[in-house]
N, C-alpha and C. Protein backbone atom coordinates (compact mmCIF):
# COMPACT_ATOMS: atom_id res chain seq x y z
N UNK A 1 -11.51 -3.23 15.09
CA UNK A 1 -10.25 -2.69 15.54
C UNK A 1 -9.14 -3.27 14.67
N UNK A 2 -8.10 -2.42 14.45
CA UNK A 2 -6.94 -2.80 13.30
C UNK A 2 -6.22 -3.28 14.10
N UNK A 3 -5.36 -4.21 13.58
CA UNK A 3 -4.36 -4.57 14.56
C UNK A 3 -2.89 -5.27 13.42
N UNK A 4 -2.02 -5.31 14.33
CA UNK A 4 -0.77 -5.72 13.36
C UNK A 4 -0.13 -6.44 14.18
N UNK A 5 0.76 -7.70 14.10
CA UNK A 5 1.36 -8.29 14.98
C UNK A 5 2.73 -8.43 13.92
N UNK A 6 3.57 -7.86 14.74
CA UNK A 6 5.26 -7.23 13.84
C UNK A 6 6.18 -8.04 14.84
N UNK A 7 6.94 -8.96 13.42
CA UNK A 7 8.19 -9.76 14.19
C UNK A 7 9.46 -9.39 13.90
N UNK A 8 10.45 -8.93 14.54
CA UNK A 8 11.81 -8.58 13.26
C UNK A 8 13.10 -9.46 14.45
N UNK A 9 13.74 -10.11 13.69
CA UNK A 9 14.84 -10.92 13.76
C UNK A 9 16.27 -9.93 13.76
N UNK A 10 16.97 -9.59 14.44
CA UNK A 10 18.03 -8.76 13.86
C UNK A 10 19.24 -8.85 14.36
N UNK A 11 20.94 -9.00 13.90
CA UNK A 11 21.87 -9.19 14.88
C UNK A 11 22.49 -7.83 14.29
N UNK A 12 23.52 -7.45 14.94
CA UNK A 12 24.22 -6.03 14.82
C UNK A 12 25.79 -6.52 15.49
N UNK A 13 26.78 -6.57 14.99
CA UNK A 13 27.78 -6.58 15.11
C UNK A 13 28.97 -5.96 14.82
N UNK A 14 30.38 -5.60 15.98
CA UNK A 14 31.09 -4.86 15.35
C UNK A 14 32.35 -5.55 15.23
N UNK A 15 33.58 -5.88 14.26
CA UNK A 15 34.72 -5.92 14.22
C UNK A 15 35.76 -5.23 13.82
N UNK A 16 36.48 -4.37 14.44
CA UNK A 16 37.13 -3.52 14.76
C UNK A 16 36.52 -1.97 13.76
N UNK A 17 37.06 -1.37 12.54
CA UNK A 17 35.94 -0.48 11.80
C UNK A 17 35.05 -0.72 11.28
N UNK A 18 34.37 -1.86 11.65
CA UNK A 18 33.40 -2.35 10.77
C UNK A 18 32.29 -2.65 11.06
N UNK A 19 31.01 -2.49 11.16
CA UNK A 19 30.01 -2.77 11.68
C UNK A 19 29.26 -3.35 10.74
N UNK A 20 28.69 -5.12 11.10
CA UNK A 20 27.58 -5.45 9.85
C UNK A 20 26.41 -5.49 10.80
N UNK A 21 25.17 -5.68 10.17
CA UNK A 21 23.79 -6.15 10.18
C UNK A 21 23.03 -6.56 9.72
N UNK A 22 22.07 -7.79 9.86
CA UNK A 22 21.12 -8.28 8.88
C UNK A 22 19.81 -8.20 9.68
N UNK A 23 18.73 -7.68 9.15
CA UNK A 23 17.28 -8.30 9.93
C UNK A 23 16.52 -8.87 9.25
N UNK A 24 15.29 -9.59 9.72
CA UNK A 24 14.35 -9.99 8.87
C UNK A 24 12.94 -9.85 9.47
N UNK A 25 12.28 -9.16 8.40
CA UNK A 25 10.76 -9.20 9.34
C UNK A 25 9.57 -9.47 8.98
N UNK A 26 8.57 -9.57 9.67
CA UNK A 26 7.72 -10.35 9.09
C UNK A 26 6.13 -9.33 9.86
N UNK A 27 5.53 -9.35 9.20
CA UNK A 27 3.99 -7.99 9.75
C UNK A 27 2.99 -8.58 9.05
N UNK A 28 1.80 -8.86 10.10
CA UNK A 28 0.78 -9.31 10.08
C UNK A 28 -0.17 -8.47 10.40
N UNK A 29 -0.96 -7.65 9.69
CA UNK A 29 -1.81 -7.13 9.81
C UNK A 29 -3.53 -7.57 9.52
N UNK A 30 -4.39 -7.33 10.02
CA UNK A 30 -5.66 -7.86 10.04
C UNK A 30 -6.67 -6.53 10.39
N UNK A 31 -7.54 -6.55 9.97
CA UNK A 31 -9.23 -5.21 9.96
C UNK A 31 -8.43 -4.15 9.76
N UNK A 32 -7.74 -4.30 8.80
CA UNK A 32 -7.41 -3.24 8.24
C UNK A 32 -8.36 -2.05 7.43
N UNK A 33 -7.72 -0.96 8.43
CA UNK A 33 -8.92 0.31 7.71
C UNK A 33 -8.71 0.81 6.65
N UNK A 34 -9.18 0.34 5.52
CA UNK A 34 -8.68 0.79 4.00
C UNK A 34 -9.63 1.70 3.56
N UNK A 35 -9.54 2.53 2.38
CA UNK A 35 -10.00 3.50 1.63
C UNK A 35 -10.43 2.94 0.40
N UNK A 36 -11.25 1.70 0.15
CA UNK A 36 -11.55 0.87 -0.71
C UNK A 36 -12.68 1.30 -1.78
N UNK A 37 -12.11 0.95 -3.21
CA UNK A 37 -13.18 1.63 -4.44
C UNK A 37 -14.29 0.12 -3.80
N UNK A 38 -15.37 0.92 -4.88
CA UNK A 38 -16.63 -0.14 -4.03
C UNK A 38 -17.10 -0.35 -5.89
N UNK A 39 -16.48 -0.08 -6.76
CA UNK A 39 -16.76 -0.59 -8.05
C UNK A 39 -16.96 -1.81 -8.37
N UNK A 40 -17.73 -2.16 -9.61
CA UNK A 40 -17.59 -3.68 -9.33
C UNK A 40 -16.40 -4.21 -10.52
N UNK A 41 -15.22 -5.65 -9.86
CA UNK A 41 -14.32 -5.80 -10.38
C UNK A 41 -14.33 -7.37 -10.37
N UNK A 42 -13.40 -7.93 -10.95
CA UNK A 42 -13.24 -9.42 -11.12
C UNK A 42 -13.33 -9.66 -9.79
N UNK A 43 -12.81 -9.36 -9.01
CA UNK A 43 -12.53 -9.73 -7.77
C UNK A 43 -14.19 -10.18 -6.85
N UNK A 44 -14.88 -8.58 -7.41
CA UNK A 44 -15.92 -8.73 -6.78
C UNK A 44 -17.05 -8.33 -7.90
N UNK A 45 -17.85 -9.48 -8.90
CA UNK A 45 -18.28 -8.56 -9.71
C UNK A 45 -19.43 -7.98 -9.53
N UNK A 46 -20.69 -8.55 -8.53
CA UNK A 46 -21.28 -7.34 -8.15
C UNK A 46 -21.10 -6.69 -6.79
N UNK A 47 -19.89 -5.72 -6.96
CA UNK A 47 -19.16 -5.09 -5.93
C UNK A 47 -18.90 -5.52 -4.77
N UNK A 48 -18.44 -4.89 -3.89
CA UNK A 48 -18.38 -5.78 -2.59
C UNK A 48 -19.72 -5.61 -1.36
N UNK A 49 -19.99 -6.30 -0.48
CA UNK A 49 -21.01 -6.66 -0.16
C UNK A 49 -21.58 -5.22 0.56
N UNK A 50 -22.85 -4.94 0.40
CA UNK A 50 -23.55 -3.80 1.13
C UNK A 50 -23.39 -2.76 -0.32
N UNK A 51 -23.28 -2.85 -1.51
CA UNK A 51 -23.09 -1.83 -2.57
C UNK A 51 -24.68 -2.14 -2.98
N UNK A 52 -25.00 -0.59 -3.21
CA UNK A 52 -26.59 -0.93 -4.01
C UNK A 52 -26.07 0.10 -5.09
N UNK A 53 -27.01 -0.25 -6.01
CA UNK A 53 -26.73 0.89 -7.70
C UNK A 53 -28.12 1.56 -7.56
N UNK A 54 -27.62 2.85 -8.45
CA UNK A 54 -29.02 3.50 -8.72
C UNK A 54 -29.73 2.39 -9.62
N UNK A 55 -31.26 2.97 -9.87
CA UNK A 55 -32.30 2.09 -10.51
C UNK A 55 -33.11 2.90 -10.85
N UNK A 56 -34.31 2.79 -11.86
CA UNK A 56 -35.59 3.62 -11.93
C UNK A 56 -36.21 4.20 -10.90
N UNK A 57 -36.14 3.33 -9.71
CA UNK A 57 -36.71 3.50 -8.40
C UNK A 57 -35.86 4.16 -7.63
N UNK A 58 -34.49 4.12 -8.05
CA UNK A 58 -33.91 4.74 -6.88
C UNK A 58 -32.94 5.88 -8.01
N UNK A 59 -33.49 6.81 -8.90
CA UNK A 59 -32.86 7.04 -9.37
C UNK A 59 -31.59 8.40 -9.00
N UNK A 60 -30.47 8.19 -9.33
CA UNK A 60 -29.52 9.47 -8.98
C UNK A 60 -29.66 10.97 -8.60
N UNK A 61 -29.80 11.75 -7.74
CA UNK A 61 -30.19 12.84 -6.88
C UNK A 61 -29.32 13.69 -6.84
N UNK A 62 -29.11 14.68 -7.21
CA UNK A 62 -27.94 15.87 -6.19
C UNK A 62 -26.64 15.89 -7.17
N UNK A 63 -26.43 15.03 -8.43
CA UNK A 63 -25.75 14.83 -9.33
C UNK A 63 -24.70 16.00 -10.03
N UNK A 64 -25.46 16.98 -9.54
CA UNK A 64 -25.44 18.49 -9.71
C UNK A 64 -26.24 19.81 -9.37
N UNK A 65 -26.00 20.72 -9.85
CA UNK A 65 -27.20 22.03 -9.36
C UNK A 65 -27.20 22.63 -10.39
N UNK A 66 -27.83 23.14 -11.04
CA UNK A 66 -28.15 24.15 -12.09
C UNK A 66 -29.28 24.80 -11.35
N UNK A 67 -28.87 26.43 -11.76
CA UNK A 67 -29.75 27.19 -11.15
C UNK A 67 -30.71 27.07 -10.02
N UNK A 68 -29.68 26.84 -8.77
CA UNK A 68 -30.25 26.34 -7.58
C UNK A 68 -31.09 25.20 -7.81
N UNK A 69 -31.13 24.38 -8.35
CA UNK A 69 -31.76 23.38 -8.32
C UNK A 69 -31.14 22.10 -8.35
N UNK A 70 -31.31 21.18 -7.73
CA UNK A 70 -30.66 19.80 -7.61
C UNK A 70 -30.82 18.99 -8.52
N UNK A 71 -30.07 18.15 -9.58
CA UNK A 71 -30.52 17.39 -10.62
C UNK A 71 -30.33 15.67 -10.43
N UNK A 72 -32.13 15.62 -11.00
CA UNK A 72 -32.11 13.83 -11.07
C UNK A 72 -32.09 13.68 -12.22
N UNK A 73 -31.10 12.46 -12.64
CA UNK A 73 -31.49 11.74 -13.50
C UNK A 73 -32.98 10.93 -14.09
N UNK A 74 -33.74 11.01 -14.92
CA UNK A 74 -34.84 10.90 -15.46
C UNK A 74 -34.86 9.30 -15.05
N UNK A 75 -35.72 8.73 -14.31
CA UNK A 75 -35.90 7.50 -14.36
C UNK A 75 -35.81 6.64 -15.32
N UNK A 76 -36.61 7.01 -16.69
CA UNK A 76 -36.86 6.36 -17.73
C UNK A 76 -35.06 5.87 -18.35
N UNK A 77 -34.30 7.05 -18.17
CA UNK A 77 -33.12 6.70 -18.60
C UNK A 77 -32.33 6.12 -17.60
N UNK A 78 -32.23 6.00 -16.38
CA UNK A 78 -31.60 4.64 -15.58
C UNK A 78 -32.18 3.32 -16.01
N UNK A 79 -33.67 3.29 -16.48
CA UNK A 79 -34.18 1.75 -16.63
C UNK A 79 -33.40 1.79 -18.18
N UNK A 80 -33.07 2.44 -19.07
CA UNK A 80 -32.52 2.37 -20.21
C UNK A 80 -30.98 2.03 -20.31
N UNK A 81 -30.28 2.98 -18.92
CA UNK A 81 -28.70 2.07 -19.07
C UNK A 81 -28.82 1.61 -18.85
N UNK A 82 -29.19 0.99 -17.53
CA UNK A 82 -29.53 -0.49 -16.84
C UNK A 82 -29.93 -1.77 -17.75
N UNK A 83 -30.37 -1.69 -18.95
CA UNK A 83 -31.08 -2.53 -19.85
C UNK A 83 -29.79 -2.64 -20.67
N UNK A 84 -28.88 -1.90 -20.82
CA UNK A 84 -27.97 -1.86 -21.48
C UNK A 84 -26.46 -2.34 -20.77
N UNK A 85 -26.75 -2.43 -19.51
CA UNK A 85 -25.69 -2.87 -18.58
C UNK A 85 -24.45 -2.37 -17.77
N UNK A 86 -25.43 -0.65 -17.70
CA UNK A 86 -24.52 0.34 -17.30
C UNK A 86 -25.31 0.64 -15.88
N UNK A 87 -24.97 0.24 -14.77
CA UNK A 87 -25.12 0.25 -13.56
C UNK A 87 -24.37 1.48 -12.67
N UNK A 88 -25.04 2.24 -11.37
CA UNK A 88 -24.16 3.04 -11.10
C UNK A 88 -24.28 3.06 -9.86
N UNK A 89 -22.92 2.71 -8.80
CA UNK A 89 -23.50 2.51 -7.23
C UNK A 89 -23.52 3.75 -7.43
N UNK A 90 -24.15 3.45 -6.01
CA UNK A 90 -24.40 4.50 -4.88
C UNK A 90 -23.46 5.27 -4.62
N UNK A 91 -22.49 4.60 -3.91
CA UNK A 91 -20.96 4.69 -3.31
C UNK A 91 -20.34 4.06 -4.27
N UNK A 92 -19.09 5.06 -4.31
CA UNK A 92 -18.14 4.37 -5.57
C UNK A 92 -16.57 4.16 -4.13
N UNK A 93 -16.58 4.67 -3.58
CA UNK A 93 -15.64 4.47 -2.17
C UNK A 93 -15.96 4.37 -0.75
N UNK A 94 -15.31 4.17 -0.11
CA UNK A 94 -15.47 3.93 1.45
C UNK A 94 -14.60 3.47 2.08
N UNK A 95 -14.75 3.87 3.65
CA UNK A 95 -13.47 2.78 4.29
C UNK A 95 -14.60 1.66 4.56
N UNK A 96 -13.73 0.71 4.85
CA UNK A 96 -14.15 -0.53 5.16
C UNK A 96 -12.65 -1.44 6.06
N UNK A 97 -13.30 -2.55 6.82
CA UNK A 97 -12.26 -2.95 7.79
C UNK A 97 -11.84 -4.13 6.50
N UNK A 98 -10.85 -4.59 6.37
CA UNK A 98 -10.72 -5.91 5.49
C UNK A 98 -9.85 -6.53 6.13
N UNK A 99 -9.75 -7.91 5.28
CA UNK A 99 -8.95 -9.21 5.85
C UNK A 99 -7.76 -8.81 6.37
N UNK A 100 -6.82 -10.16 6.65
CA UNK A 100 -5.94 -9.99 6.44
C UNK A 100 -4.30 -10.25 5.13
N UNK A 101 -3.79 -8.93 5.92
CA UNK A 101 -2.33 -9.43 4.72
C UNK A 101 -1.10 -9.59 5.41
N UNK A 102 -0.04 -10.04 4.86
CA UNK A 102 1.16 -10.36 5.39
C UNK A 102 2.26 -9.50 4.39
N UNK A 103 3.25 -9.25 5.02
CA UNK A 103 4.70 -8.37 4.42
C UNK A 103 5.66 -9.00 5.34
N UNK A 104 6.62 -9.03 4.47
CA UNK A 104 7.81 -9.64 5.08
C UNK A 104 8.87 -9.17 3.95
N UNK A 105 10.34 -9.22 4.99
CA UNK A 105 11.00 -8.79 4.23
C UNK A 105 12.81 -8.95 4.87
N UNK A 106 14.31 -8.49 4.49
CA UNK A 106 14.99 -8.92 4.86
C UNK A 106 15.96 -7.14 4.73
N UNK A 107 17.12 -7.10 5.73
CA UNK A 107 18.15 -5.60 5.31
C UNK A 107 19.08 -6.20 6.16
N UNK A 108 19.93 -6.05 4.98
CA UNK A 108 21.51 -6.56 5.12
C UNK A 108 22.21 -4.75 5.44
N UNK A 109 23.18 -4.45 6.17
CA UNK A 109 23.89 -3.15 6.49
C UNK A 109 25.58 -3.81 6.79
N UNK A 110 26.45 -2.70 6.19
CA UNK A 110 27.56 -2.65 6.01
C UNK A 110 28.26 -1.40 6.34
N UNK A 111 29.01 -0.71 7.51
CA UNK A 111 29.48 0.43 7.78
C UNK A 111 31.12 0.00 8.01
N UNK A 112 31.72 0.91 7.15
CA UNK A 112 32.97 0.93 7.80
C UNK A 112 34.01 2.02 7.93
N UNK A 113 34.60 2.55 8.76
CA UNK A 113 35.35 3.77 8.77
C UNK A 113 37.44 3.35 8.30
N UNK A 114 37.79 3.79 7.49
CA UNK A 114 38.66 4.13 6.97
C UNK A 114 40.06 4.78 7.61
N UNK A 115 39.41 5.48 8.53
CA UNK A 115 40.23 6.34 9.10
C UNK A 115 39.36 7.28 10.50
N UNK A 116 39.94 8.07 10.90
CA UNK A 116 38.95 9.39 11.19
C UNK A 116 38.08 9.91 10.55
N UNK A 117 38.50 10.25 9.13
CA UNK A 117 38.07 11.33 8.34
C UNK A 117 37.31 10.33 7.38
N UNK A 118 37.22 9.35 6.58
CA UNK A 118 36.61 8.74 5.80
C UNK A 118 35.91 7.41 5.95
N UNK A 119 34.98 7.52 6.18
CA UNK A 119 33.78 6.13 5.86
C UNK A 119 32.93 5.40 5.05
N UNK A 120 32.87 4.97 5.02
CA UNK A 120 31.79 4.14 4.12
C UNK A 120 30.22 3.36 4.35
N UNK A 121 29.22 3.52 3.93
CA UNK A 121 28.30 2.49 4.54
C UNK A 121 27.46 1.89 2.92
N UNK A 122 26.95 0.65 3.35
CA UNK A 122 26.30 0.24 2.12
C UNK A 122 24.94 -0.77 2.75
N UNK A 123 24.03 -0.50 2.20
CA UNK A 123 22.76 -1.46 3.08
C UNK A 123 21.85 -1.84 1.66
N UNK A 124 21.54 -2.90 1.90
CA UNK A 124 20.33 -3.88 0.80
C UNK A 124 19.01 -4.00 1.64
N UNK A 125 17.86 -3.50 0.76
CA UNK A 125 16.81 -4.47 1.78
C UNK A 125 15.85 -5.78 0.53
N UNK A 126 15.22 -6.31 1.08
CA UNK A 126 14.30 -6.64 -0.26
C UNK A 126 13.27 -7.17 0.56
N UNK A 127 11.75 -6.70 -0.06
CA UNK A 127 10.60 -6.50 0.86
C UNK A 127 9.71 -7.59 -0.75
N UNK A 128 9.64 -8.73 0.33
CA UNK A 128 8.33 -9.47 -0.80
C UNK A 128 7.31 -8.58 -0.87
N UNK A 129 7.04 -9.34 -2.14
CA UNK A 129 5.22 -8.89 -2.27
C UNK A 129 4.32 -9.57 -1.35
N UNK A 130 3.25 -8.17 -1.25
CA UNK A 130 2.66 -8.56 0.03
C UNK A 130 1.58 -9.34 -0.12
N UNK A 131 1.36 -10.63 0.77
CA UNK A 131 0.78 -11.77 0.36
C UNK A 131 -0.91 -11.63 1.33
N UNK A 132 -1.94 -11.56 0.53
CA UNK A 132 -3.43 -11.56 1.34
C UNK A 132 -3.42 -12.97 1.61
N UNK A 133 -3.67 -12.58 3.06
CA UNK A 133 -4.18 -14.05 3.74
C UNK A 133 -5.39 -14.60 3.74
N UNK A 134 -6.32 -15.64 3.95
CA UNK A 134 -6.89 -16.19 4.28
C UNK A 134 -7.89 -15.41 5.09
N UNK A 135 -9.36 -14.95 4.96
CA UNK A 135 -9.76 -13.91 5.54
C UNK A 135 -11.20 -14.78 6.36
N UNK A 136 -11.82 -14.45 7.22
CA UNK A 136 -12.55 -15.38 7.72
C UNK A 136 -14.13 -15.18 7.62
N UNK A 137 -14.90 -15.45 7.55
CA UNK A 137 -16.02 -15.72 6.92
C UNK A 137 -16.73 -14.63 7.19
N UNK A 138 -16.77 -14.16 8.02
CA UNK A 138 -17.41 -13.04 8.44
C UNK A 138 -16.27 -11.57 7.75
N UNK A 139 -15.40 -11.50 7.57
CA UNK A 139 -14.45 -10.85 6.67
C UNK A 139 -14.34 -10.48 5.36
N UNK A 140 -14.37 -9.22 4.81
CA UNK A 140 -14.00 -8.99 3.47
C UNK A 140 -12.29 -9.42 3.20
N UNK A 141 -12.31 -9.98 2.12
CA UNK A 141 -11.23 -10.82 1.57
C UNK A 141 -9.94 -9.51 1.22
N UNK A 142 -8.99 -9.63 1.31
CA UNK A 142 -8.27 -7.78 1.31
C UNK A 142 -8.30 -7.76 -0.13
N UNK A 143 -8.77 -6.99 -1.22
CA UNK A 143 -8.87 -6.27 -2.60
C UNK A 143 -7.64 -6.35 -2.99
N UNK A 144 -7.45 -7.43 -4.18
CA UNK A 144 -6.07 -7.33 -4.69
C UNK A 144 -6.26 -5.73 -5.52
N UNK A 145 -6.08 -5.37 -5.58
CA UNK A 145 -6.39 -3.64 -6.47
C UNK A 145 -6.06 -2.70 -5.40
N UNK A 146 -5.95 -3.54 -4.23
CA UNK A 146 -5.72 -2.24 -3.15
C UNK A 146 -4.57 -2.62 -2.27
N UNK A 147 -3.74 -3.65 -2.80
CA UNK A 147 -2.29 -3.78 -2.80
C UNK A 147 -1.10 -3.22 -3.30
N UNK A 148 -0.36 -2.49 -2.54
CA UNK A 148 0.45 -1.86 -3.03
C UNK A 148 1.97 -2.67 -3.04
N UNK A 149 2.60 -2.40 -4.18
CA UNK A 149 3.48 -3.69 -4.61
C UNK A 149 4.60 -2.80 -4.37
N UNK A 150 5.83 -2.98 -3.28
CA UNK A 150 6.92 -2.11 -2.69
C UNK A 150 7.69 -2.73 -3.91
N UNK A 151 8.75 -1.52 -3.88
CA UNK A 151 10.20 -1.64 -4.49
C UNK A 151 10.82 -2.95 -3.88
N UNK A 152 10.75 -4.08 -4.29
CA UNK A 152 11.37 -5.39 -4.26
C UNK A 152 12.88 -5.13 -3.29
N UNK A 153 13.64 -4.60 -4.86
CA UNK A 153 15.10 -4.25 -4.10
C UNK A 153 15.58 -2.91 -3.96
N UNK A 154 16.13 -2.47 -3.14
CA UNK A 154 16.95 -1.33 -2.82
C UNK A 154 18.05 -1.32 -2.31
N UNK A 155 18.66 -0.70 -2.97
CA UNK A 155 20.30 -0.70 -2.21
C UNK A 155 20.53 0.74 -2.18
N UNK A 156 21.78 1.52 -1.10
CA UNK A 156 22.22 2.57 -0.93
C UNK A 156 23.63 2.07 -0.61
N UNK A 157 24.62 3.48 -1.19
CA UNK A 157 25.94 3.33 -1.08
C UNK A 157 26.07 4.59 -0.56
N UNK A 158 27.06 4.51 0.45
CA UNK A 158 27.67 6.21 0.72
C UNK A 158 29.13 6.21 1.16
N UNK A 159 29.63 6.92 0.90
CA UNK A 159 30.98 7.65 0.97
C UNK A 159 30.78 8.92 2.13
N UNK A 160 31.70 9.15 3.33
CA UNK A 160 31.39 10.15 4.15
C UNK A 160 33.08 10.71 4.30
N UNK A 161 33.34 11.73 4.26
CA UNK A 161 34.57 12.63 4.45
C UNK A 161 34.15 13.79 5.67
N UNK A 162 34.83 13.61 6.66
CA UNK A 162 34.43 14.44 7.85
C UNK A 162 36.12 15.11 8.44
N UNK A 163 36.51 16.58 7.88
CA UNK A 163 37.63 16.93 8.33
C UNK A 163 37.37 17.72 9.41
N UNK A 164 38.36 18.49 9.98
CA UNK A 164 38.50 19.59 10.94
C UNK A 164 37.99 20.89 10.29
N UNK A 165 38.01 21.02 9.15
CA UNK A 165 37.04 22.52 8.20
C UNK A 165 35.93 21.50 7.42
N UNK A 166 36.43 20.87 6.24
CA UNK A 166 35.20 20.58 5.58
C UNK A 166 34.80 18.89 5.91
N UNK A 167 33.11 18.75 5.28
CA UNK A 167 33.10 17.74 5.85
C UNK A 167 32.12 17.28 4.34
N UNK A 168 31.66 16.66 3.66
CA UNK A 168 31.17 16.37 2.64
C UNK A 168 30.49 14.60 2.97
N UNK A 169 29.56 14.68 1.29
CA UNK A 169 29.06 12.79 1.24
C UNK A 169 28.94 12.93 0.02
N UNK A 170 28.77 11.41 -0.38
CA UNK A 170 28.13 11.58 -1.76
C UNK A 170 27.64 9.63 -1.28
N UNK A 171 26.47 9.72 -2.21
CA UNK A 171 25.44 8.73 -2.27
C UNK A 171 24.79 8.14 -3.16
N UNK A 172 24.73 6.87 -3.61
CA UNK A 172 23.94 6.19 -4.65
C UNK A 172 22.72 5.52 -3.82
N UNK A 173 21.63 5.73 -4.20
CA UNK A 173 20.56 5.16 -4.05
C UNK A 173 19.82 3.86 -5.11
N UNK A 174 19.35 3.41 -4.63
CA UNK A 174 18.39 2.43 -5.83
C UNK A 174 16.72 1.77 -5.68
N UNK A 175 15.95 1.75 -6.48
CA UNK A 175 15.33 1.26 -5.82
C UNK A 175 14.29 0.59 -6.85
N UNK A 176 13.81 -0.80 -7.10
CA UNK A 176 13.61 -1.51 -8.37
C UNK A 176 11.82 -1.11 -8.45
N UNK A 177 11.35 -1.16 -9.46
CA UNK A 177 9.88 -0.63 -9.69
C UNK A 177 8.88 -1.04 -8.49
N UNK A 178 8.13 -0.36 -8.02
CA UNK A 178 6.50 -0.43 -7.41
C UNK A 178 5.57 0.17 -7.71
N UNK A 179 4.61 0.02 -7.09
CA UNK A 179 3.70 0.18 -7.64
C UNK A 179 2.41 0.36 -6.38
N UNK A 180 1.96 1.77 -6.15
CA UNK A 180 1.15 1.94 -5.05
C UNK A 180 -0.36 2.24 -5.55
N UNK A 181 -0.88 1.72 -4.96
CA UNK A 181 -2.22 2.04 -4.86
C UNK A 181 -2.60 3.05 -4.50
């Protein structure tokens, strides 16, 4: 069973047009149901646990069809990559439950109105990289390869004009490189 245990810290305050906010949070997730390659990698170099490869004996099946027919790979030539050090699971994906990881992160907010008609708001967040925890023995360790690395920083700016006929915005966004799995 997946589970997540989510903490967020947050105050919200107003002085007279002005409204600030900061939070901070922190998410603990654990058996996480991932969509994990089952290749073999530094991490894990002969793949992760329960991966078998084809072999002479077990050689590749169903690979394709030509003319209704199902194609195996020739035994003789699996014992030949194999000798050569070209291995091929079974399963190249799967879900699987894995360790755990941690995310944490902080959003500063800034609103202020001008008038009736004109406002302003501006908000920062910045989300660490997400840190694999400590996974427990009976646990697959969480796949650094299957970490997805959030936009660090982001900021948004907006401008709001709200009349009795027209009402308009305009907006800057930002948001510094990531990188998803």
């Amino acid at each position: 069973e997946e589970s997540l245990d989510a903490y967020e810290l947050a105050y919200t305050g107003s002085f007279g047009d002005t409204t600030f906010g900061v939070a901070a949070y922190l998410n603990r997730s654990d058996e996480n149901i991932n969509f994990v390659s089952l290749l073999p990698s530094a991490q894990f170099p002969q793949g992760l646990p329960g991966l078998t490869f084809y072999s002479p004996q077990n050689p590749a099946t169903g690979i394709g069809v030509v003319t209704g027919q199902r194609i195996t790979v020739n035994p003789i030539l699996m014992g030949i990559l194999g000798q050569l050090g070209r291995r091929f699971p079974e399963t190249v994906s799967t879900y699987l439950n894995i360790g755990p990881i941690e995310n944490r992160g902080i959003e500063l907010s800034l609103d202020h109105a001008f008038s009736n008609e004109f406002s302003a708001s501006a908000n920062y967040s910045f989300q660490d990289t997400p840190k694999i925890l400590d996974a427990d023995s009976d646990q697959i360790v969480y796949p650094t390869n299957e970490v997805g690395i959030p936009s660090e920083n982001r900021f948004n700016l907006g401008l709001n004009w709200n009349s009795k006929r027209f009402l308009g915005s305009a907006s800057l966004n930002y948001a510094s490189e990531a990188f998803w799995t």
